[in-house]
Protein backbone atom coordinates (compact mmCIF):
# COMPACT_ATOMS: atom_id res chain seq x y z
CA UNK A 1 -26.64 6.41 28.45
CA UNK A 2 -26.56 3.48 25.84
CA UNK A 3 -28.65 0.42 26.07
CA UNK A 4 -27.42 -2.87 26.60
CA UNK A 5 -28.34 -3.68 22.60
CA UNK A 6 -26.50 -0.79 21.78
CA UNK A 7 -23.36 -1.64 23.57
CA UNK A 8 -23.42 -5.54 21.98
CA UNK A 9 -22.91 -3.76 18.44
CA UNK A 10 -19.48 -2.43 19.70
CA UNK A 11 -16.53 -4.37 17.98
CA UNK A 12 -13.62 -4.39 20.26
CA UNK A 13 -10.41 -6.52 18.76
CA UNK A 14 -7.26 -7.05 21.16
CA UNK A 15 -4.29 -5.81 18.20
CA UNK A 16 -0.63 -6.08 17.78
CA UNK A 17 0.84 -3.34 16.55
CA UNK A 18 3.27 -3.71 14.08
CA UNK A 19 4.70 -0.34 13.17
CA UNK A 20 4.34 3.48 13.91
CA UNK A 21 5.03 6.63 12.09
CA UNK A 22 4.97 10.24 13.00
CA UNK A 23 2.69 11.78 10.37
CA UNK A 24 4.56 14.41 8.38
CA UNK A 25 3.00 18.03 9.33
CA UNK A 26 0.85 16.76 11.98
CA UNK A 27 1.98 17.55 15.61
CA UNK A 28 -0.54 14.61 17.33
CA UNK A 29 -0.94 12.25 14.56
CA UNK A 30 1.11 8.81 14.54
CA UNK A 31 -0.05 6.20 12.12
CA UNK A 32 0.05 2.58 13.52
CA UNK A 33 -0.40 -0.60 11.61
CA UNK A 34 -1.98 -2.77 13.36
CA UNK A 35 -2.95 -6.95 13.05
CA UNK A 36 -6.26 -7.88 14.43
CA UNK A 37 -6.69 -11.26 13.37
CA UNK A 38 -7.79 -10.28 9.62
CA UNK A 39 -5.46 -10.78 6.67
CA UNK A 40 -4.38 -7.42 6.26
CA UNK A 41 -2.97 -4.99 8.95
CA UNK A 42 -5.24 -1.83 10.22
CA UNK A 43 -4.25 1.69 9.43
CA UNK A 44 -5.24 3.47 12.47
CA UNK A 45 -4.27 7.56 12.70
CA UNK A 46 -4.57 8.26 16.75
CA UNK A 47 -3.65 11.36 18.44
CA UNK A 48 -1.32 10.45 20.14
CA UNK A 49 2.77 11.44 19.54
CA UNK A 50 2.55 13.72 22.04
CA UNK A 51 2.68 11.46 24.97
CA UNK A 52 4.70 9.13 23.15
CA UNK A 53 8.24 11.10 22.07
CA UNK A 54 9.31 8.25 20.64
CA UNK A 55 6.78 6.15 19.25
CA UNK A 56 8.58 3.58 18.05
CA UNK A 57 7.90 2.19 22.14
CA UNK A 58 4.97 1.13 21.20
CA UNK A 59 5.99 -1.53 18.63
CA UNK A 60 4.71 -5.32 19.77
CA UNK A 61 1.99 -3.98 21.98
CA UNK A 62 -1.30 -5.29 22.17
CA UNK A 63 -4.05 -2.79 22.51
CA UNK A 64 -7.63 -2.77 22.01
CA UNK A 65 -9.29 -1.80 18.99
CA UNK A 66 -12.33 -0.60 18.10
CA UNK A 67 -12.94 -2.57 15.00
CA UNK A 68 -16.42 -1.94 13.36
CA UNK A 69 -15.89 2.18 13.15
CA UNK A 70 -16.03 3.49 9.49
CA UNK A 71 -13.41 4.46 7.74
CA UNK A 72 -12.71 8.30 8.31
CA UNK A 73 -9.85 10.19 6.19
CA UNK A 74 -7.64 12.44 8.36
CA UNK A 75 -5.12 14.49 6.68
CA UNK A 76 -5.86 12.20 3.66
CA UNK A 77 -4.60 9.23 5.04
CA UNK A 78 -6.98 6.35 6.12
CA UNK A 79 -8.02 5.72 9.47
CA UNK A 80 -9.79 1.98 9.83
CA UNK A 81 -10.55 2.11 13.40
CA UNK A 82 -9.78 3.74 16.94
CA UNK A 83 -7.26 2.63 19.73
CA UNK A 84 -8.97 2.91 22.85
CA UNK A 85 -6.72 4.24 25.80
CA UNK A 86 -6.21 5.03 29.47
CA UNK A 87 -7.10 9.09 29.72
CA UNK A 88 -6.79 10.95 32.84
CA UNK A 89 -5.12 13.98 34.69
CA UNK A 90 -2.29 14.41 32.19
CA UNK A 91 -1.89 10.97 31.00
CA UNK A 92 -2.61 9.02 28.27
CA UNK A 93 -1.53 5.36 28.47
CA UNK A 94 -2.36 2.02 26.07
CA UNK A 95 -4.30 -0.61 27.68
CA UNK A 96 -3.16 -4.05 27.89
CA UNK A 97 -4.05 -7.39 28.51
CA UNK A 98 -2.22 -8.98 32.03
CA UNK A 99 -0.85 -12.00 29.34
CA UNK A 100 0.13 -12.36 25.39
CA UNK A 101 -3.47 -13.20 23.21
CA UNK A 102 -3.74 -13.53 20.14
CA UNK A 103 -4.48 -10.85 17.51
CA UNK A 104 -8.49 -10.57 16.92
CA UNK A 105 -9.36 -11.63 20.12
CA UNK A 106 -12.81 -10.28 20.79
CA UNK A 107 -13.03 -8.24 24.34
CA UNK A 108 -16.24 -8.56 25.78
């Protein structure tokens, strides 16, 4: 359990993202760019190519992002935040909003 002044210090951005890459030498690992309302894209690394065969899907989507994570290097490329996804029985699926908002809009 967190407490509710805990949970207020999460960061979570809606994001467009604007490419994706299969990391070379890295089964899981896709790097997105993604725009959350600041004035450069996010590199983001996320686990994810293996539900996604062809990644390149995902282009245009807007996901949320957990913006105020350090930065963490994985396989020495940056990672400036985490996608948070649908995860059940088998699947893994992006989140969406129902209608188009813009990028940085703060989900509360």
């Amino acid at each position: 359990m967190i407490t509710f002044d805990e949970f207020k210090k999460v960061e979570i951005k809606i994001g467009t993202i604007l490419s994706v890459e299969k990391v070379s030498e890295a089964d899981r690992l896709i790097k997105l760019m993604i725009n959350i309302g600041e004035e450069s894209p996010r590199q983001i690394l996320s686990g994810i190519a293996e539900h996604y065969p062809d990644p390149g899907v995902l282009v245009g989507r807007q996901v949320p992002v957990l913006a105020n994570l350090p930065t963490r290097m994985i396989r020495g490329l940056e990672s400036q935040g985490m996608v948070l996804y649908a995860v059940g029985e088998g699947i893994l699926t992006t989140v969406e909003p129902s209608r188009e908002v813009s990028p940085g809009t703060s989900v509360q």
